[in-house]
Protein backbone atom coordinates (compact mmCIF):
# COMPACT_ATOMS: atom_id res chain seq x y z
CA UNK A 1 124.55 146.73 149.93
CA UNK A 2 127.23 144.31 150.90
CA UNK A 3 127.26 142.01 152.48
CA UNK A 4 123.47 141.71 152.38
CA UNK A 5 123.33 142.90 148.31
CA UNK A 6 120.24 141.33 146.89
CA UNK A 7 120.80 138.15 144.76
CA UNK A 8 119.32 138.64 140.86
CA UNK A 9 118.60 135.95 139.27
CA UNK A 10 119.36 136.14 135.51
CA UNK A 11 116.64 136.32 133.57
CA UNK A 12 115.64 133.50 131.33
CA UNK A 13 115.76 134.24 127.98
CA UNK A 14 112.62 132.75 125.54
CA UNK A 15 112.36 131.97 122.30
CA UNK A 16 109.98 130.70 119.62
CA UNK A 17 110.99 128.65 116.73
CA UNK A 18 108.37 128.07 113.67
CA UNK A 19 110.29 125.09 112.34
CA UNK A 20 113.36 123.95 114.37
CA UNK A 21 115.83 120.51 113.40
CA UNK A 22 114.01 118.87 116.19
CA UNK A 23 110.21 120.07 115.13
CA UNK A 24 110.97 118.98 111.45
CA UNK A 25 111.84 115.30 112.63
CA UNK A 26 108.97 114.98 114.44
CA UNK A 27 106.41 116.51 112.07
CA UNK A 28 107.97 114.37 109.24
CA UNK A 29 107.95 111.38 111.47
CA UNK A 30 104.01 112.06 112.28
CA UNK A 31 103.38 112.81 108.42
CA UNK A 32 105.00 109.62 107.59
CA UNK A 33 102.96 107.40 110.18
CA UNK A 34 99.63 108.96 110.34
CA UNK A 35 99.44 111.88 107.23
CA UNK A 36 98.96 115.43 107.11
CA UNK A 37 95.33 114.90 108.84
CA UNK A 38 95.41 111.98 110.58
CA UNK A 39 92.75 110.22 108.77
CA UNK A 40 93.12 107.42 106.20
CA UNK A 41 95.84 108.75 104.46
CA UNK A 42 97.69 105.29 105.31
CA UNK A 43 94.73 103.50 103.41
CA UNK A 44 95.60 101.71 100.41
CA UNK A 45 92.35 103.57 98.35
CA UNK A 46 93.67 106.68 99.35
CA UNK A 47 96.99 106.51 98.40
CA UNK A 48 95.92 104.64 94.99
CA UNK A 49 94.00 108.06 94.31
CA UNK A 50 97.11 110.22 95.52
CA UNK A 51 99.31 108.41 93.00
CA UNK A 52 96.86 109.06 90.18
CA UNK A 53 96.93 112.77 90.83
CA UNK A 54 100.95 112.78 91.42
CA UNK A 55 101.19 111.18 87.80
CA UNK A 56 99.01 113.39 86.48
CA UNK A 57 100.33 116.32 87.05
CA UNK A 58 104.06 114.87 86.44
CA UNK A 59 102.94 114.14 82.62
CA UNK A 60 101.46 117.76 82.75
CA UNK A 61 102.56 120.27 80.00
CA UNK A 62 103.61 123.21 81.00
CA UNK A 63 104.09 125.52 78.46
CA UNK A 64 106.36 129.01 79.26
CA UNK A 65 107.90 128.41 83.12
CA UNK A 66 110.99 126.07 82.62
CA UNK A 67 111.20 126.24 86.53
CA UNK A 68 108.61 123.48 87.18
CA UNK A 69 109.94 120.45 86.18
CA UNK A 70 108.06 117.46 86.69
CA UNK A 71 109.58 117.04 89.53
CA UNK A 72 108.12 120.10 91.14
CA UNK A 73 104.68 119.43 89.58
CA UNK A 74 104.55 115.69 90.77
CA UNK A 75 105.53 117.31 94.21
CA UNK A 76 102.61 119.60 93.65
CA UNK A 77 100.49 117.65 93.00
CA UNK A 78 100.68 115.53 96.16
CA UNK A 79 100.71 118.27 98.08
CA UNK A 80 97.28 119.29 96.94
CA UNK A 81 96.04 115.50 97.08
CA UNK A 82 96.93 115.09 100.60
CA UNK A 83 96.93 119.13 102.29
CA UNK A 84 95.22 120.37 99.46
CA UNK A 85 98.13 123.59 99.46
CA UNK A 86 101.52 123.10 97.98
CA UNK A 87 104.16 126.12 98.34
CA UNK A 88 107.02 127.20 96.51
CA UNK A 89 109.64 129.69 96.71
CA UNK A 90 111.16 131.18 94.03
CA UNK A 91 114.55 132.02 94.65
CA UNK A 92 117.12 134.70 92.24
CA UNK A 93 119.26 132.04 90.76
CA UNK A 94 116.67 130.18 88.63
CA UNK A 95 115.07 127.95 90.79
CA UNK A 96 111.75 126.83 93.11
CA UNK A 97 112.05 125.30 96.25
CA UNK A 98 109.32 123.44 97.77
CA UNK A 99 108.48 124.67 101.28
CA UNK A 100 107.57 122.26 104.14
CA UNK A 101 106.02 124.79 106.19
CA UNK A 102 104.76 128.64 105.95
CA UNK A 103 102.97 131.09 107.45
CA UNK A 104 101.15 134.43 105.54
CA UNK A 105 99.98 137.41 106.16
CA UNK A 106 96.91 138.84 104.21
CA UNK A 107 95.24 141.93 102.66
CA UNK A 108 91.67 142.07 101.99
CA UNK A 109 92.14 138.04 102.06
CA UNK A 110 94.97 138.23 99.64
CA UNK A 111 98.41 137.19 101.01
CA UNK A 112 101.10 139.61 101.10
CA UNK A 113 103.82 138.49 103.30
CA UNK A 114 105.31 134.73 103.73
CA UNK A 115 107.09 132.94 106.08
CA UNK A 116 108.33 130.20 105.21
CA UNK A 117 110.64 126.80 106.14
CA UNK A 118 112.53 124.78 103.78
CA UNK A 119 113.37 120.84 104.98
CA UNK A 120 117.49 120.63 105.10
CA UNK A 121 119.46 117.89 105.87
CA UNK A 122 121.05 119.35 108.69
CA UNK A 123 118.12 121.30 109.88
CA UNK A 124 115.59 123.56 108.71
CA UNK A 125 116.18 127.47 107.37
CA UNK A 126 113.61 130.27 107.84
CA UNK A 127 113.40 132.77 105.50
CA UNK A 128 110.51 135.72 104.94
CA UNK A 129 109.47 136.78 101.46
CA UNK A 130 106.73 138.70 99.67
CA UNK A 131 104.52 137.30 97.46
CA UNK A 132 105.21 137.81 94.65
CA UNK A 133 108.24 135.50 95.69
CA UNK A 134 105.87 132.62 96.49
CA UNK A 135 103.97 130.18 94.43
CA UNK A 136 101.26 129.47 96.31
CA UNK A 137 98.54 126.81 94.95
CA UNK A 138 95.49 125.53 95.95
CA UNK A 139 92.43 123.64 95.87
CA UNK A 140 89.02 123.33 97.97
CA UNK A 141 89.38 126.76 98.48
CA UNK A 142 86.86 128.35 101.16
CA UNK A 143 85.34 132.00 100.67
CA UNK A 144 85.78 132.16 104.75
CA UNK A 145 89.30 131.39 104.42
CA UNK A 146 90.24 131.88 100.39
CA UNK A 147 94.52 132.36 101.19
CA UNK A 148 94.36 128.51 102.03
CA UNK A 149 93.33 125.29 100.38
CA UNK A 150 91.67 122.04 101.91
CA UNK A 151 92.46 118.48 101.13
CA UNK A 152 89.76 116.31 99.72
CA UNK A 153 89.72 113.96 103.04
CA UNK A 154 89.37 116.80 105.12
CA UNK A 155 86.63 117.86 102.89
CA UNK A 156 84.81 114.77 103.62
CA UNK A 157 86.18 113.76 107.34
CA UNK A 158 82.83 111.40 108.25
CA UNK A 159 83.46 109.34 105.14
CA UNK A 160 87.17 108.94 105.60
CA UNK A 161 86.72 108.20 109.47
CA UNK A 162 84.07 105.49 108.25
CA UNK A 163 86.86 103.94 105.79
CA UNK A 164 89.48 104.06 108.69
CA UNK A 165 87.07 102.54 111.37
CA UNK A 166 86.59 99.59 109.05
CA UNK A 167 90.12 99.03 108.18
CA UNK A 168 91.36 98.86 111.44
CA UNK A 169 88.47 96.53 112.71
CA UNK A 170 89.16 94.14 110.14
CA UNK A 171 92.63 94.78 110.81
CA UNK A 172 91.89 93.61 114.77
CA UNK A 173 90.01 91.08 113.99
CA UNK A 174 92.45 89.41 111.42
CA UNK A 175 94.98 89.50 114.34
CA UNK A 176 93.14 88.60 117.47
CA UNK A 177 89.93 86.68 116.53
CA UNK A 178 90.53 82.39 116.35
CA UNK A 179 90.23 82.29 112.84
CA UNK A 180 90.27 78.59 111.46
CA UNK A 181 89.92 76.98 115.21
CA UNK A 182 88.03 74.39 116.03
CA UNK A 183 86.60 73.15 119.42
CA UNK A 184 87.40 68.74 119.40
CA UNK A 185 85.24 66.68 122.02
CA UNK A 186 87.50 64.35 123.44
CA UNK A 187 86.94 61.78 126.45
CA UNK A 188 88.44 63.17 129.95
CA UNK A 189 91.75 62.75 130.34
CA UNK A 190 94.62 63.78 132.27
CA UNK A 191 96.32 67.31 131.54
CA UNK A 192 99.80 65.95 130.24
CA UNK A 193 97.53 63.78 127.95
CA UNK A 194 95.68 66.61 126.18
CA UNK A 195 98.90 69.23 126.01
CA UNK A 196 100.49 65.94 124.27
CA UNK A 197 97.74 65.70 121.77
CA UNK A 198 96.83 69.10 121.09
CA UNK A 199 100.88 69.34 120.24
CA UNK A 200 100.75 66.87 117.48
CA UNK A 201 97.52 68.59 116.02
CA UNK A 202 100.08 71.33 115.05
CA UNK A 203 101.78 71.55 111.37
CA UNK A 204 99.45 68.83 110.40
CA UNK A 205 97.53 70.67 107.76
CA UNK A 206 96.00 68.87 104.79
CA UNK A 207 96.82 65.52 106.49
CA UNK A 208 94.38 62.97 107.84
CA UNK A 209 94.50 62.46 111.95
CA UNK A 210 93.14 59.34 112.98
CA UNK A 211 92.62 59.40 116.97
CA UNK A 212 91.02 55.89 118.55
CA UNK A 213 88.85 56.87 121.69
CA UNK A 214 86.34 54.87 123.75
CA UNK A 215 82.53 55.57 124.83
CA UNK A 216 82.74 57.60 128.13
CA UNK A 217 80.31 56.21 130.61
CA UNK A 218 79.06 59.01 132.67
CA UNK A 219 75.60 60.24 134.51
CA UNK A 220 73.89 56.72 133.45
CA UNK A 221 75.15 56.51 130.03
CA UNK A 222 77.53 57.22 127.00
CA UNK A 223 77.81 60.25 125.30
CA UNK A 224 75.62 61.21 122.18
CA UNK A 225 77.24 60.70 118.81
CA UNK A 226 76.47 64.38 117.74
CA UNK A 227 78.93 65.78 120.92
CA UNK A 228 81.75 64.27 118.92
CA UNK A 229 81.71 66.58 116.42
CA UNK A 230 83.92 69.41 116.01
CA UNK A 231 82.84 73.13 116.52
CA UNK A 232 84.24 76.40 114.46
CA UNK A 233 84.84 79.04 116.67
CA UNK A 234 85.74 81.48 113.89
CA UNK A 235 83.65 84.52 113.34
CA UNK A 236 81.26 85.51 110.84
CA UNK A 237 81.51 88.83 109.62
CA UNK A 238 79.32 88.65 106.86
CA UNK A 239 76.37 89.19 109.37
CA UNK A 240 78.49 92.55 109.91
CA UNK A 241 77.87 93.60 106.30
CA UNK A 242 81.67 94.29 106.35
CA UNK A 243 81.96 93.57 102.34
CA UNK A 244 79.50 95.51 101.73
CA UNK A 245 80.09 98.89 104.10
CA UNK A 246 83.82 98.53 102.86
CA UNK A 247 82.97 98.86 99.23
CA UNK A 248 80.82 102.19 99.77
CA UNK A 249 83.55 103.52 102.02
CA UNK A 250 86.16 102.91 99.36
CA UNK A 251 83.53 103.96 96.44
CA UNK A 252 83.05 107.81 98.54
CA UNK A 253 87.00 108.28 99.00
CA UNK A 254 87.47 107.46 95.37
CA UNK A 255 84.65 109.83 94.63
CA UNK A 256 86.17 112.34 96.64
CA UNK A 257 89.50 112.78 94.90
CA UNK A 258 87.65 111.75 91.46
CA UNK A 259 88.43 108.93 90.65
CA UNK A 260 85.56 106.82 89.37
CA UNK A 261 84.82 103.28 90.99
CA UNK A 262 85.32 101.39 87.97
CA UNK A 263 88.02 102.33 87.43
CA UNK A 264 88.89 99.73 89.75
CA UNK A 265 86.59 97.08 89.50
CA UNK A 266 87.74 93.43 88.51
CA UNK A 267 84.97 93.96 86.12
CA UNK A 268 86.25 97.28 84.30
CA UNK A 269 86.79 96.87 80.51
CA UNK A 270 88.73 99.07 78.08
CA UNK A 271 85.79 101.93 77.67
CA UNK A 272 85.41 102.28 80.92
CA UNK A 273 88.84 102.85 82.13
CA UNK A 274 89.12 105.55 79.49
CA UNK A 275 86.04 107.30 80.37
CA UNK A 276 87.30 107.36 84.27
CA UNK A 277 90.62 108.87 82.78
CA UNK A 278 88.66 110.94 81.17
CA UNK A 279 86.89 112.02 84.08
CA UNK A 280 89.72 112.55 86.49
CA UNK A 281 91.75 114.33 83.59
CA UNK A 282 89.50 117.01 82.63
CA UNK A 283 87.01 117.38 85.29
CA UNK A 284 89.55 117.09 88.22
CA UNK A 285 92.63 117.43 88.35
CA UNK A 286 92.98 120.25 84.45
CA UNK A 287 90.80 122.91 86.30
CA UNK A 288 93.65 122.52 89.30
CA UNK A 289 96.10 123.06 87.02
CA UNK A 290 94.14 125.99 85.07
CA UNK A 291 93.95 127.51 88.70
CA UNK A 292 98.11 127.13 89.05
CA UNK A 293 98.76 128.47 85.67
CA UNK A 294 97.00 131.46 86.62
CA UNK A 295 99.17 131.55 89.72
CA UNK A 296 102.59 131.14 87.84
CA UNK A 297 101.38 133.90 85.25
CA UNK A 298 100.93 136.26 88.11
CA UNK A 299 104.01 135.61 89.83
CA UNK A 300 106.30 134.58 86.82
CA UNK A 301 105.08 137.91 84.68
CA UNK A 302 104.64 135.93 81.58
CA UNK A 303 101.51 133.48 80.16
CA UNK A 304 101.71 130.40 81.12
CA UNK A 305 99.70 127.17 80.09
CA UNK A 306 99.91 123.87 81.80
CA UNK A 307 97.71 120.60 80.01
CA UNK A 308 96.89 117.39 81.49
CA UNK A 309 94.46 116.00 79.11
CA UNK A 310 96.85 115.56 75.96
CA UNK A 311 99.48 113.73 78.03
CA UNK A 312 97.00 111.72 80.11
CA UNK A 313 95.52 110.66 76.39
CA UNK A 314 92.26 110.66 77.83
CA UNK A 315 90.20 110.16 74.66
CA UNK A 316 89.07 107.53 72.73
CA UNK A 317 91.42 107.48 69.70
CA UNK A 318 88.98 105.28 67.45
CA UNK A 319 86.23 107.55 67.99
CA UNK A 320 88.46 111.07 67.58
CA UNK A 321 89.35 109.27 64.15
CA UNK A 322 85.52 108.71 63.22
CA UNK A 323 84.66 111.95 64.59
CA UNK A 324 87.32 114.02 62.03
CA UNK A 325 86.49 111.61 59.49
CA UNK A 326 83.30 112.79 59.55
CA UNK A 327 83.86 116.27 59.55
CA UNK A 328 86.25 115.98 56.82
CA UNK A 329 83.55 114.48 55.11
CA UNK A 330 81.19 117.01 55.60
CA UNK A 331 83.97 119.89 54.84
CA UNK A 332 84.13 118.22 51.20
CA UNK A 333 80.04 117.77 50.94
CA UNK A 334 79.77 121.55 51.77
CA UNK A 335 82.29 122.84 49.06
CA UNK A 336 80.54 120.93 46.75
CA UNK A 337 77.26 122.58 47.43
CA UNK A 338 78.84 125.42 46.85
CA UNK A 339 78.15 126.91 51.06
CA UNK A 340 80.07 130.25 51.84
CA UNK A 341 82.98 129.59 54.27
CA UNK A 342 81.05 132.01 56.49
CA UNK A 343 77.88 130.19 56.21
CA UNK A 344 80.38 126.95 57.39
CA UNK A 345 81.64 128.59 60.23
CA UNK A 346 78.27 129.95 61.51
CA UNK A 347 77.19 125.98 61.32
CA UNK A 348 80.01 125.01 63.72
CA UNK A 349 79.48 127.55 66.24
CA UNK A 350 75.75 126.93 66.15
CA UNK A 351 76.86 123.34 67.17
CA UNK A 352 79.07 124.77 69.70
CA UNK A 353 82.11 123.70 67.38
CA UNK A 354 85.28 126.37 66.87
C-alpha cells in the first residue's frame, strides 16, 4: 500500500548458451594452443601422424556421395586423428557442413536427436536435427559409450604425457641451462677489471684470445698449474637417457595412430616405406573409412564405397607385376593340361584367391 508499497525487484532472467560468439573464440583459441585434449597434440610426432591420416583420407575414393569432397574427408579425417569423432550436417540444398560442436540424445545407445553448432564468422548458429540428418563418424569406439568415438592420444594418455614431459624438459633446459659456458681462473682483480674482460670475451667465437697474467702469490705460494684451466658448466643429459626415452616415446605415439617407426628413420629404404604405407593404408586408417561408408549408406539411402588403398598406392608395383605374371602363366599351363575352368576356380579359392 502506498506509500509503504513493497519494492520488487525484477527478476533476473538466466540463460544457457551451448556455443555462444564468445565460447567459440575461446574454445578455438584453447584448441589452437593446447588441442582438443590437452596432451601432445602440439608435438611435432603427433602432428606428423595427423597429417598422414588427413592425406589419406583426402586421396580417398569415394564412390556414390558427391557431397564429400575431399575437402570434407580431409576435414574428417583430422577430426578422427585428433577427437577421434567428426560431425556433419546434411543440410536440403545439397550440401554437408562440418559441425564444431554437438550434443545427442540416444536410444538403446543409438543416437536419435542432435544438437548441434556450426563455427560462423560472425558467431556461431544452433540448430537441432534428427539423425538421419547427421553424419556422425567415429573411431575407438567404447561398448560403455558406443554413440561417441575416442582419439588415439586419449586412448593412450600415459604414453602421450611421457612424450610431453620430455619435450618440455628438453625444451627448459635448452632455454635456461648454461649451455656452452665455461668457468676461466683468473688472478684477483678489481670488479671494473673483470666486467671489462668478461665484455671482450663476447662475439669472439672461433677466434684465439690471448690474455697475459702473472703467478698469484697467496697462502705461502703460487697457484697450481691445473687451477688455470677452464671448467664446462654445461649439462650432461646423456646420463638422463634423454635420447633414448625420447625415441620410445615418439616410437608408442607413432604406434598409436599407426604409423610404423621406420617410416621415419634416417635409415628407412624404399621397401620399407612402402610396407609402413602399406600398413597405415589398409590396417588403419581403410577399416575407418569402411566404418564411414557404412554411415553415409545409412544416412544417404544409397551404397556407398570409399578406398584408400588404390590412391595411397600402397603396393609394391614390381612385385604385383611378378605376382600376375605368374598367374598368367599358370592360367596358360592349366589350359594346356586341359583342367576344367571349375577345377581352376576351386584351386584359387583353396588358396584363398577370388
Amino acid at each position: 500500500m502506498w506509500p509503504f508499497s513493497k519494492r520488487v525487484e525484477p527478476e533476473t532472467e538466466k540463460r544457457s548458451a551451448m556455443s555462444g560468439f564468445t565460447a567459440e573464440l575461446m574454445a578455438a583459441r584453447e584448441s589452437y594452443v593446447s588441442g582438443r585434449r590437452g596432451i601432445a597434440e602440439l608435438t611435432g610426432t603427433v602432428q606428423a601422424c595427423v597429417s598422414l591420416w588427413e592425406g589419406g583420407f583426402a586421396l580417398a575414393d569415394v564412390d556414390g556421395a558427391p557431397l564429400l569432397s575431399r575437402q570434407h574427408m580431409a576435414m574428417a579425417g583430422r577430426a578422427l586423428a585428433l577427437r577421434g569423432e567428426a560431425v556433419f550436417l546434411i543440410r536440403d540444398t545439397g550440401q554437408v557442413v562440418p559441425c564444431a560442436d554437438w550434443d545427442l540424445r540416444t536410444r538403446d545407445g543409438v543416437p536419435r536427436a542432435y544438437r548441434v553448432s556450426m563455427s560462423e564468422i560472425g558467431g556461431g548458429n544452433t540448430e537441432t536435427a534428427l539423425a538421419a540428418e547427421v553424419l556422425h563418424f567415429r573411431t575407438g569406439v567404447d561398448g560403455v559409450a558406443p554413440w561417441a568415438g575416442s582419439a588415439p592420444l586419449r586412448r593412450a594418455q600415459l604414453t602421450a604425457g611421457w612424450l610431453q614431459a620430455i619435450e618440455t624438459a628438453l625444451s627448459e633446459v635448452y632455454e635456461n641451462a648454461p649451455l656452452g659456458s665455461q668457468i676461466v681462473p683468473f688472478p684477483e682483480s678489481t670488479e671494473t677489471d673483470m666486467d671489462k674482460l668478461g665484455s671482450q670475451f663476447r662475439g669472439k667465437r672461433g677466434r684465439v684470445l690471448i690474455r697475459e697474467s702473472v703467478n698469484v702469490v697467496s697462502a705461502g705460494g703460487p697457484a697450481p698449474q691445473q687451477d688455470w684451466r677452464a671448467s664446462d658448466v654445461s649439462p650432461d643429459l646423456s646420463k638422463a637417457m634423454t635420447r633414448e626415452s625420447l625415441d620410445a616415446a615418439r616410437n608408442s605415439i607413432l604406434n598409436v595412430f599407426g604409423v610404423l617407426p621406420g617410416l621415419v628413420s634416417s635409415t628407412a629404404t624404399g621397401p620399407m616405406v612402402r610396407e609402413a604405407q602399406r600398413h597405415l593404408a589398409q590396417l588403419v586408417l581403410q577399416p575407418i573409412a569402411m566404418l564411414m561408408a557404412e554411415e553415409a549408406t545409412e544416412k544417404f539411402g544409397a551404397p556407398i564405397k570409399i578406398d584408400l588403398v588404390r590412391p595411397a598406392q600402397a603396393f609394391d608395383a614390381g612385385g604385383r607385376a611378378r605376382a600376375f605374371a605368374g598367374m598368367v602363366q599358370a592360367m596358360a599351363q592349366a589350359k594346356e593340361a586341359g583342367l576344367d575352368p571349375q577345377q581352376v576356380e576351386n584351386s584359387l579359392k583353396f588358396i584363398d584367391w577370388e
